[in-house]
PDB file of N, CA and C in Angstrom:
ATOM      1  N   UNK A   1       9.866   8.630  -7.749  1.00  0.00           N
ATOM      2  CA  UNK A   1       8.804   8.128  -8.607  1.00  0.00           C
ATOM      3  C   UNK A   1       9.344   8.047 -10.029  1.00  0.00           C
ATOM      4  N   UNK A   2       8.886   7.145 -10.621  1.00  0.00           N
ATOM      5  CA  UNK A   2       9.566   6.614 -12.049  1.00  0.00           C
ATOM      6  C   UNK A   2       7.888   6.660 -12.670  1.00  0.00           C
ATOM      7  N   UNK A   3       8.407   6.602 -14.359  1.00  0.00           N
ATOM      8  CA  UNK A   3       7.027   7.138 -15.457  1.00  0.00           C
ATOM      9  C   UNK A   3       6.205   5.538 -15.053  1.00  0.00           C
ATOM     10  N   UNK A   4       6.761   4.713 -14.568  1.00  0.00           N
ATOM     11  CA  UNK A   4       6.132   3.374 -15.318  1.00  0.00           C
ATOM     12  C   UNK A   4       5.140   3.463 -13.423  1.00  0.00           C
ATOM     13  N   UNK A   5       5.579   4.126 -12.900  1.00  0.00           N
ATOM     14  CA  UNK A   5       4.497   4.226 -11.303  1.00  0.00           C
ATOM     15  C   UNK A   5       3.832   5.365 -11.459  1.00  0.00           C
ATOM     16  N   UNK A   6       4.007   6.148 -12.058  1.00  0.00           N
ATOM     17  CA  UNK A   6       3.061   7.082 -12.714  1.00  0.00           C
ATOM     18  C   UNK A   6       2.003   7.053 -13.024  1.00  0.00           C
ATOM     19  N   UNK A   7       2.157   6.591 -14.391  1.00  0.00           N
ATOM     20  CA  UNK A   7       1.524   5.877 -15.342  1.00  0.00           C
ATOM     21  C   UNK A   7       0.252   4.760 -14.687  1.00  0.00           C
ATOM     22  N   UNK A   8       1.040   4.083 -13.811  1.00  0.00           N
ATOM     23  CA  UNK A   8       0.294   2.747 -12.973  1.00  0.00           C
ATOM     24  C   UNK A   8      -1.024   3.862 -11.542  1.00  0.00           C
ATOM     25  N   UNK A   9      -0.295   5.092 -11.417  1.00  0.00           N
ATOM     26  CA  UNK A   9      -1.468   6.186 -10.769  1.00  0.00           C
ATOM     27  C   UNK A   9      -1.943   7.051 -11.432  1.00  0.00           C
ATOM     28  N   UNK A  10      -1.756   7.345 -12.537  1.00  0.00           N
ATOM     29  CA  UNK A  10      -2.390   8.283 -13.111  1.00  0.00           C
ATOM     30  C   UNK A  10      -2.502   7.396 -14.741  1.00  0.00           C
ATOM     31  N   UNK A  11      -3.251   6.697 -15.484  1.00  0.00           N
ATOM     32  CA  UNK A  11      -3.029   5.691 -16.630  1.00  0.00           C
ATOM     33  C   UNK A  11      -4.019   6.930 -17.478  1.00  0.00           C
ATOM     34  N   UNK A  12      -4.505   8.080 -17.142  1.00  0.00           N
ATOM     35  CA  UNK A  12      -4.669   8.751 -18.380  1.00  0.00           C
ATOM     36  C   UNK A  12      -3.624   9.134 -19.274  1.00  0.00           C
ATOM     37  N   UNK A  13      -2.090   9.117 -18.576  1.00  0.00           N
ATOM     38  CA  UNK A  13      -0.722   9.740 -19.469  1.00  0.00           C
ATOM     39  C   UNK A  13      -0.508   8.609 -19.711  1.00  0.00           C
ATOM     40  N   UNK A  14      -1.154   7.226 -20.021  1.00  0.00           N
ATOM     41  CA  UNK A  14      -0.734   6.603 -20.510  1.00  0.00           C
ATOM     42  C   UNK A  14      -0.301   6.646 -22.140  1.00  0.00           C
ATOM     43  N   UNK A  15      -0.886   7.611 -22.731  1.00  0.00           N
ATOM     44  CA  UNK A  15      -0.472   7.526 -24.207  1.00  0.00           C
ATOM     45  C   UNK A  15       0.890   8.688 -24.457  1.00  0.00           C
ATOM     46  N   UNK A  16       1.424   9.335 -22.953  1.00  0.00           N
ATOM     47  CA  UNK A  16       2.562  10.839 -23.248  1.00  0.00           C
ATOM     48  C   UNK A  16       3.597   9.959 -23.684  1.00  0.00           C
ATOM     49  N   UNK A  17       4.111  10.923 -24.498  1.00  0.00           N
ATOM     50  CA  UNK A  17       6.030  10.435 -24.333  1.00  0.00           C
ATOM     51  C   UNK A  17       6.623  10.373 -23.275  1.00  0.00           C
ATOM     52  N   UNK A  18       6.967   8.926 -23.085  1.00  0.00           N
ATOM     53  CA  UNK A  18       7.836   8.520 -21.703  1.00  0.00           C
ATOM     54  C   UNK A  18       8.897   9.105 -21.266  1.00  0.00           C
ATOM     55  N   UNK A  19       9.270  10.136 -22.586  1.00  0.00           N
ATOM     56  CA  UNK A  19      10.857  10.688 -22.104  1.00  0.00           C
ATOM     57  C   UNK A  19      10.425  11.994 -21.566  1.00  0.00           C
ATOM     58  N   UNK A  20       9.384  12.612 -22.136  1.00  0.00           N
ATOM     59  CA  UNK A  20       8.440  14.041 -22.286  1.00  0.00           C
ATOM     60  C   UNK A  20       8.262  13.783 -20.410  1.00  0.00           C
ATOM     61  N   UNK A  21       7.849  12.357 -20.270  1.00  0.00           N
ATOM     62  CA  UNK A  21       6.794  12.361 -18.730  1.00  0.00           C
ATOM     63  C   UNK A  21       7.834  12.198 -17.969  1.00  0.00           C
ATOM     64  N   UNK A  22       8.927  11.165 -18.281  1.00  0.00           N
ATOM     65  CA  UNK A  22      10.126  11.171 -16.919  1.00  0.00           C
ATOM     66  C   UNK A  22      11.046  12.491 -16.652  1.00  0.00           C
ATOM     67  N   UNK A  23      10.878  13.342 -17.888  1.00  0.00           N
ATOM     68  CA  UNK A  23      11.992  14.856 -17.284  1.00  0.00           C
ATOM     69  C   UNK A  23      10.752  15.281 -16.643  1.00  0.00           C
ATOM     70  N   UNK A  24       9.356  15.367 -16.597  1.00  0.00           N
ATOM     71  CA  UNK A  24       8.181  16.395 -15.401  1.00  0.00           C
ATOM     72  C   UNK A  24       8.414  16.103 -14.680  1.00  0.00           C
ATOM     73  N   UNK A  25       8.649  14.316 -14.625  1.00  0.00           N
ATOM     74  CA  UNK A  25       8.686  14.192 -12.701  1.00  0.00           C
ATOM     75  C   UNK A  25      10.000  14.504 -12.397  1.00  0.00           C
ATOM     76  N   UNK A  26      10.833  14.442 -12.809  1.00  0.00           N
ATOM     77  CA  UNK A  26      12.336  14.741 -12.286  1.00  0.00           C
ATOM     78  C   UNK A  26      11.866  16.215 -12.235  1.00  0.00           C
ATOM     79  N   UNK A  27      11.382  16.956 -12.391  1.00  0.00           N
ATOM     80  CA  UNK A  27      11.186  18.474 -12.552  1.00  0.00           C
ATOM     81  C   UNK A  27      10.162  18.611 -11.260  1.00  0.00           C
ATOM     82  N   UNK A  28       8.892  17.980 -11.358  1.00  0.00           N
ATOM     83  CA  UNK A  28       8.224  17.866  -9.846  1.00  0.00           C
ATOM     84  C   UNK A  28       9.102  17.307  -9.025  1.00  0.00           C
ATOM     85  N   UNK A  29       9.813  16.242  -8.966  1.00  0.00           N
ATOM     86  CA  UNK A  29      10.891  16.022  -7.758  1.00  0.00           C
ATOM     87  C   UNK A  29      11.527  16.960  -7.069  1.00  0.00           C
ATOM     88  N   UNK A  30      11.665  18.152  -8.121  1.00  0.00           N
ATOM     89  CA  UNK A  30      12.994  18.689  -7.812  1.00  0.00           C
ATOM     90  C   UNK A  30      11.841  19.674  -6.817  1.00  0.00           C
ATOM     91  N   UNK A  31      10.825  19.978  -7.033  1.00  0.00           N
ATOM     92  CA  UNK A  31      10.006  21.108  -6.686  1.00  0.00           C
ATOM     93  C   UNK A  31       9.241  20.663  -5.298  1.00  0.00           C
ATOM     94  N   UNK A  32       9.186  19.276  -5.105  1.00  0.00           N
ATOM     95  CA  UNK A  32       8.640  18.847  -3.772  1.00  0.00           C
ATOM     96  C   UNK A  32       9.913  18.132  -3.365  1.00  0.00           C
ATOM     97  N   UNK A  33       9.474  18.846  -1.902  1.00  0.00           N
ATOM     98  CA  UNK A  33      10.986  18.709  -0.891  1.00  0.00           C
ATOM     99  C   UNK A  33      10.431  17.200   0.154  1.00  0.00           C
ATOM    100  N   UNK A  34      10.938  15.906  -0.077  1.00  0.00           N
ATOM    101  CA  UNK A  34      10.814  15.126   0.474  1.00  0.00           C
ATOM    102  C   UNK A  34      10.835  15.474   1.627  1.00  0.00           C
ATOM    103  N   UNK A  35      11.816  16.015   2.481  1.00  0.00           N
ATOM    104  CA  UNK A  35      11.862  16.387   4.168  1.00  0.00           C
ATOM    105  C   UNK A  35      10.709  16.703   4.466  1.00  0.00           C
ATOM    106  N   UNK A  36       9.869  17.533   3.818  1.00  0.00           N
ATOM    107  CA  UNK A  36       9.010  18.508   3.855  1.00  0.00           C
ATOM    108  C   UNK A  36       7.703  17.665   3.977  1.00  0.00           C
ATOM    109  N   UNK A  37       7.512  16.954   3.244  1.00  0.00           N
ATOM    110  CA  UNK A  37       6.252  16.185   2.521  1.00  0.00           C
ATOM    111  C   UNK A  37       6.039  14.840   3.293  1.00  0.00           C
ATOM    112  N   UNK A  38       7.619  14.309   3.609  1.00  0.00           N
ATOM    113  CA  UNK A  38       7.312  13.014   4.539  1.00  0.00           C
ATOM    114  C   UNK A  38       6.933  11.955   3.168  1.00  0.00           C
ATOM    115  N   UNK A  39       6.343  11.167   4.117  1.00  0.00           N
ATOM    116  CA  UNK A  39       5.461  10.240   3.194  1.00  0.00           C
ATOM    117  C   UNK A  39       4.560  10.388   2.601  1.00  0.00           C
ATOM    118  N   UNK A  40       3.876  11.659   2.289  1.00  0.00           N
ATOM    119  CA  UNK A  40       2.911  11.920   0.780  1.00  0.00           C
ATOM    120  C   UNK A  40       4.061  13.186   0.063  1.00  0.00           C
ATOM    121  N   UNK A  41       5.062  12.784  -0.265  1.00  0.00           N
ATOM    122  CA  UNK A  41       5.781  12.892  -1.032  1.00  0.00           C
ATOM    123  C   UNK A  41       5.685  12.962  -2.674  1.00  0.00           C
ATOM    124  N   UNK A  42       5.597  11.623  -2.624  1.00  0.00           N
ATOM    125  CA  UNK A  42       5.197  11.053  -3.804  1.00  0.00           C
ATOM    126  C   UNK A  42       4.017  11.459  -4.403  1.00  0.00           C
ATOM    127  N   UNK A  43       2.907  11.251  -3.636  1.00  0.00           N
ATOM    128  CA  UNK A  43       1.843  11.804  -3.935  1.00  0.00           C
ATOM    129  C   UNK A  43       1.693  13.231  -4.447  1.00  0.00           C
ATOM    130  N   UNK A  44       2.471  13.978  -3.882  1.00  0.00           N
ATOM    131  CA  UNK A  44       2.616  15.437  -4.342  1.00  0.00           C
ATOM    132  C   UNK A  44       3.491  15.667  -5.727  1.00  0.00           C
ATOM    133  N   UNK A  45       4.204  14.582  -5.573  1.00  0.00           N
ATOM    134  CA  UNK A  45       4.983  14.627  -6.873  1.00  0.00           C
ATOM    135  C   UNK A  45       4.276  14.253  -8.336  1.00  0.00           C
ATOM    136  N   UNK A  46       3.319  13.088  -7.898  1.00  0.00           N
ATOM    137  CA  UNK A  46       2.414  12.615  -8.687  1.00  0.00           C
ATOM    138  C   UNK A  46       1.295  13.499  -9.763  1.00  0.00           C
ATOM    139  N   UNK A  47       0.927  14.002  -8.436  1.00  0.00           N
ATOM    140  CA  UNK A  47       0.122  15.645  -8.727  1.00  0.00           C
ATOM    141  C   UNK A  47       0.518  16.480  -9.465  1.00  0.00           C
ATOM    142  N   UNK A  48       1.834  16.944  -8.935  1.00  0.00           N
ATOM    143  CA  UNK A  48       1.978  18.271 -10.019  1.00  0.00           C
ATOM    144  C   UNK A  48       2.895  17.993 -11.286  1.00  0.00           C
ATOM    145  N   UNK A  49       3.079  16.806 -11.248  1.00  0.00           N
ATOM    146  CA  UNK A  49       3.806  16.447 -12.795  1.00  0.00           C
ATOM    147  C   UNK A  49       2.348  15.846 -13.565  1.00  0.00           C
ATOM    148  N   UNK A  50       1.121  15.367 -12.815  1.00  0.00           N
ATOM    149  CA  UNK A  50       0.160  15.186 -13.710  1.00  0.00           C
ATOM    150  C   UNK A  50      -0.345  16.789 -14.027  1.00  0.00           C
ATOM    151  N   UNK A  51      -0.565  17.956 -13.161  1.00  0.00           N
ATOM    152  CA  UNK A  51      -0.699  19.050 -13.506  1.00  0.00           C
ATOM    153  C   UNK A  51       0.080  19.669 -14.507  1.00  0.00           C
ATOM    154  N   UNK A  52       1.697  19.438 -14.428  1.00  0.00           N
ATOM    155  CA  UNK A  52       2.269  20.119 -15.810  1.00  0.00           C
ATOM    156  C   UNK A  52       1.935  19.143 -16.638  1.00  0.00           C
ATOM    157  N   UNK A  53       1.752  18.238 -17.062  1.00  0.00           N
ATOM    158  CA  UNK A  53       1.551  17.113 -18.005  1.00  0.00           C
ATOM    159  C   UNK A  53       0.490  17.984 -18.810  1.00  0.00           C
ATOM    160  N   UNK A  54      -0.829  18.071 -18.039  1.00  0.00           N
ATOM    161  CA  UNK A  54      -1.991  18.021 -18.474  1.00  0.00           C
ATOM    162  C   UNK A  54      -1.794  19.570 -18.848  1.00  0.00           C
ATOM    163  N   UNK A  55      -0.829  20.739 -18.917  1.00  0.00           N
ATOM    164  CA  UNK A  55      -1.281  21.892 -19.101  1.00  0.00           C
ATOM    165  C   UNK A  55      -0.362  21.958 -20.527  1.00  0.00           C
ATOM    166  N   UNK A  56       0.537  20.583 -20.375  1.00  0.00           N
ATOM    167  CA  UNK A  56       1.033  20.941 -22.280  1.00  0.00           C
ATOM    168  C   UNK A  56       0.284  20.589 -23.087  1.00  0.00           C
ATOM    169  N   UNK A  57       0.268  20.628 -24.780  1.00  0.00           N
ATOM    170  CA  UNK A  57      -0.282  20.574 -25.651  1.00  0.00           C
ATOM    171  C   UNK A  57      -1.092  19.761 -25.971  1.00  0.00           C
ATOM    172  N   UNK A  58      -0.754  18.422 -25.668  1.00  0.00           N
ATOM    173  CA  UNK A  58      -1.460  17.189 -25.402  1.00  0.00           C
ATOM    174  C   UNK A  58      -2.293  17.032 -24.272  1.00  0.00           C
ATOM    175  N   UNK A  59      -2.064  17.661 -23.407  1.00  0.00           N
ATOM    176  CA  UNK A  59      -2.730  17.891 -22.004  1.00  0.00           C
ATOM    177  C   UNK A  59      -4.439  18.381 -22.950  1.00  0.00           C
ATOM    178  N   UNK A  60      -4.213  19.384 -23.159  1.00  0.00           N
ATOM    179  CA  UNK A  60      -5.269  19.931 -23.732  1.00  0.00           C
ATOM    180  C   UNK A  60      -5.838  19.597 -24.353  1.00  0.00           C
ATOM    181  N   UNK A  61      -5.691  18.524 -25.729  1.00  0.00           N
ATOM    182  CA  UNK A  61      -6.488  18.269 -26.617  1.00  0.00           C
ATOM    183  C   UNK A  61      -7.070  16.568 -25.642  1.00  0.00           C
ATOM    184  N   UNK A  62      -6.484  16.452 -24.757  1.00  0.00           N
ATOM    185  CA  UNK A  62      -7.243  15.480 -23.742  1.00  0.00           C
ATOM    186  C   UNK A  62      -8.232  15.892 -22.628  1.00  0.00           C
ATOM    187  N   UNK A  63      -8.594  17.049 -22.932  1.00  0.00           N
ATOM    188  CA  UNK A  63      -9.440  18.062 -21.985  1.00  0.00           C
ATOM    189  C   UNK A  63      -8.775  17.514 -20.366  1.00  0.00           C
ATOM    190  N   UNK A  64      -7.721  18.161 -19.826  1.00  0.00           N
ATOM    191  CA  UNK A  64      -7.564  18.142 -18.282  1.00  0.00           C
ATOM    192  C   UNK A  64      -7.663  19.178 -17.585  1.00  0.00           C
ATOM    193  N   UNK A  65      -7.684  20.130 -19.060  1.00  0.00           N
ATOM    194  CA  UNK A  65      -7.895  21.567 -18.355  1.00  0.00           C
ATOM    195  C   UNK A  65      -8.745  22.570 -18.468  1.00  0.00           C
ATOM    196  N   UNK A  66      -9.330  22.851 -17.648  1.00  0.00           N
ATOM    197  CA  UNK A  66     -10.800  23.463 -17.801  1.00  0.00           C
ATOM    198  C   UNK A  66     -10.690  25.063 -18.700  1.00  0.00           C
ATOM    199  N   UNK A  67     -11.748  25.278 -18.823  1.00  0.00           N
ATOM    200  CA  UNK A  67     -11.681  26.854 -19.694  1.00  0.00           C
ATOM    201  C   UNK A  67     -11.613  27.782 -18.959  1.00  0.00           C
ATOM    202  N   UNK A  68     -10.658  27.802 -17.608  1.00  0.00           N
ATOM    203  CA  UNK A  68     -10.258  28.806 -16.395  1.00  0.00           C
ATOM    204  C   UNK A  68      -8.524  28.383 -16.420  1.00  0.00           C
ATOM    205  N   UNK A  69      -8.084  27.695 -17.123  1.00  0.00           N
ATOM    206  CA  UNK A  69      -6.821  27.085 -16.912  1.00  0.00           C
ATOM    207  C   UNK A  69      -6.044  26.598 -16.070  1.00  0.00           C
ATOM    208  N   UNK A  70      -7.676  26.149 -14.863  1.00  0.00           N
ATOM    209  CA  UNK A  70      -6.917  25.167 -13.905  1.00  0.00           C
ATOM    210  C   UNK A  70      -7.269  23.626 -14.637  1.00  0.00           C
ATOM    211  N   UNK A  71      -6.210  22.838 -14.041  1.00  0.00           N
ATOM    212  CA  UNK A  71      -6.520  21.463 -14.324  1.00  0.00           C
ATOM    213  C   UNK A  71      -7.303  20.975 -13.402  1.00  0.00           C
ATOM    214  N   UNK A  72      -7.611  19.467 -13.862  1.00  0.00           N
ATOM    215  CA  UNK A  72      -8.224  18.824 -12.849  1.00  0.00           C
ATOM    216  C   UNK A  72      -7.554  17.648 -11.795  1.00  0.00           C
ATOM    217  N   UNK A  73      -6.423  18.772 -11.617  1.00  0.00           N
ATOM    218  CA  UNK A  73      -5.130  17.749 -10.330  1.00  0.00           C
ATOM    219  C   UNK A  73      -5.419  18.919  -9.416  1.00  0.00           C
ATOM    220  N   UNK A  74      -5.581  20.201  -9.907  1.00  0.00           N
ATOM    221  CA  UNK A  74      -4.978  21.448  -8.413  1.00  0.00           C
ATOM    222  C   UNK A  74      -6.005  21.615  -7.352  1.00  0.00           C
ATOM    223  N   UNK A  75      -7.261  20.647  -7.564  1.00  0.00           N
ATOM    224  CA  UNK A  75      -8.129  21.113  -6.027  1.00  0.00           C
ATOM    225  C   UNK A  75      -7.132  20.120  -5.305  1.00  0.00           C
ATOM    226  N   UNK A  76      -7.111  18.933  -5.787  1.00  0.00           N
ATOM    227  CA  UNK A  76      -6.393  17.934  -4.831  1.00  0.00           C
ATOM    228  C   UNK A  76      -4.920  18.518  -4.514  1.00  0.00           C
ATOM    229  N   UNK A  77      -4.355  19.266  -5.513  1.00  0.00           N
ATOM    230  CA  UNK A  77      -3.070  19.300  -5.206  1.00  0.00           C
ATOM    231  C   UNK A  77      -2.703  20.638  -3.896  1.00  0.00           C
ATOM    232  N   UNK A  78      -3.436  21.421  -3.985  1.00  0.00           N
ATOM    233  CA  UNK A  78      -3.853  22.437  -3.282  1.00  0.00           C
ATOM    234  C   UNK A  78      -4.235  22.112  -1.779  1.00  0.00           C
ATOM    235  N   UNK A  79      -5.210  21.079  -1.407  1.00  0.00           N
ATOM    236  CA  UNK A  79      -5.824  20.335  -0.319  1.00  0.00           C
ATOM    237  C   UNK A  79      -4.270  20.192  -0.073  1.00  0.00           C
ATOM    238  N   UNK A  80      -3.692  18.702  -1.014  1.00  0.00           N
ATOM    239  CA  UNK A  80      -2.220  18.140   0.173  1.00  0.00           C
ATOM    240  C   UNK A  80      -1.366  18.985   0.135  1.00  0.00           C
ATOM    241  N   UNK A  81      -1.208  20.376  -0.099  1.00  0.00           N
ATOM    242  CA  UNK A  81      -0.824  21.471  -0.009  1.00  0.00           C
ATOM    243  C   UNK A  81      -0.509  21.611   1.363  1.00  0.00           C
ATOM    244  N   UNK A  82      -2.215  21.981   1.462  1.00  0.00           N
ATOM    245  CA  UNK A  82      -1.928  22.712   2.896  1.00  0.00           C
ATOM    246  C   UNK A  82      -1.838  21.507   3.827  1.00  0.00           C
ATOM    247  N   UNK A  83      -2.350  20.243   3.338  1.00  0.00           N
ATOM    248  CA  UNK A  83      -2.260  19.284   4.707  1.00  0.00           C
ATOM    249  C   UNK A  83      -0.485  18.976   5.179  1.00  0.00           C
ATOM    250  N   UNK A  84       0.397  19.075   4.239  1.00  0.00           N
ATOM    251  CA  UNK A  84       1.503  19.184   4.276  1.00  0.00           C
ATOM    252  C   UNK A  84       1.899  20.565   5.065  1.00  0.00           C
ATOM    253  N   UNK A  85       1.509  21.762   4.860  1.00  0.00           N
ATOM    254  CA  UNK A  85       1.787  22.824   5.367  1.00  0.00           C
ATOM    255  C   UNK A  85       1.578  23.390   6.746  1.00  0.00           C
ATOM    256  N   UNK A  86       0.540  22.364   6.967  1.00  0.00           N
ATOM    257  CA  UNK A  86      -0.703  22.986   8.754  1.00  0.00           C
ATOM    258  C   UNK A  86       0.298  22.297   9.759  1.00  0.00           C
ATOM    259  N   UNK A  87       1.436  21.343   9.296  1.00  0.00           N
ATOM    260  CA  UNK A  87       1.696  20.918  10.766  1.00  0.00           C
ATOM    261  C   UNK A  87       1.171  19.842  11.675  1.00  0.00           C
ATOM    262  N   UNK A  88       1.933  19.592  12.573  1.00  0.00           N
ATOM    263  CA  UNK A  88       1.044  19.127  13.928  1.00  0.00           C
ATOM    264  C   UNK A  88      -0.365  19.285  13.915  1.00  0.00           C
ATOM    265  N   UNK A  89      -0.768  18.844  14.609  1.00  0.00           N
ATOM    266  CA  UNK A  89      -2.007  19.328  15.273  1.00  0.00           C
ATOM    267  C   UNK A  89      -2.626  18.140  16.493  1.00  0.00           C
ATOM    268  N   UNK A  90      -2.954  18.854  17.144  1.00  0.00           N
ATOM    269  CA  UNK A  90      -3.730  18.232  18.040  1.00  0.00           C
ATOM    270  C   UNK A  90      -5.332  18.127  18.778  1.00  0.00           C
ATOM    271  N   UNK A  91      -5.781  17.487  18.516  1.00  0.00           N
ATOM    272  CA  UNK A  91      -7.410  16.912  18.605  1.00  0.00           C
ATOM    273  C   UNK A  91      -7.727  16.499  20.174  1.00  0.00           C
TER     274      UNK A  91
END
């Protein structure tokens, strides 16, 4: 994932520093294991570089983060958490 597909899923960082936003995701890249994730990969990557985004300085004065110091990426990010984590399953 590159800032400018980011940006195009998440267009609230549309106003971060592009250099500030492309080292998070290289930093979420490094932290979600493609093997692992499959094809919501990205999506997970998306997530928690909008989660560190939103918990720096600018994050804050854009309210993303509530007055418990979760943001408003970690219910979702948490959910494809575990949907990534549960496995198989069969119905």
């Amino acid at each position: 994932m590159d800032w400018p597909t980011f940006i195009a899923r998440r267009p609230e960082f549309a106003g971060y520093d592009a250099t500030m936003g492309a080292l998070v995701i290289v930093e979420a890249t490094r932290q979600i294991d493609a093997t692992l994730w499959g094809p919501l990969a990205d999506d997970g990557i998306s997530l928690l570089a909008a989660q560190k985004l939103a918990k720096e300085p600018s994050g804050n004065s854009a309210k993303l983060v509530n007055q418990d110091g979760s943001t408003v990426y970690d219910m979702e990010l948490d959910r494809l958490r575990m949907d990534v984590s549960g496995g198989y399953r069969v119905t």
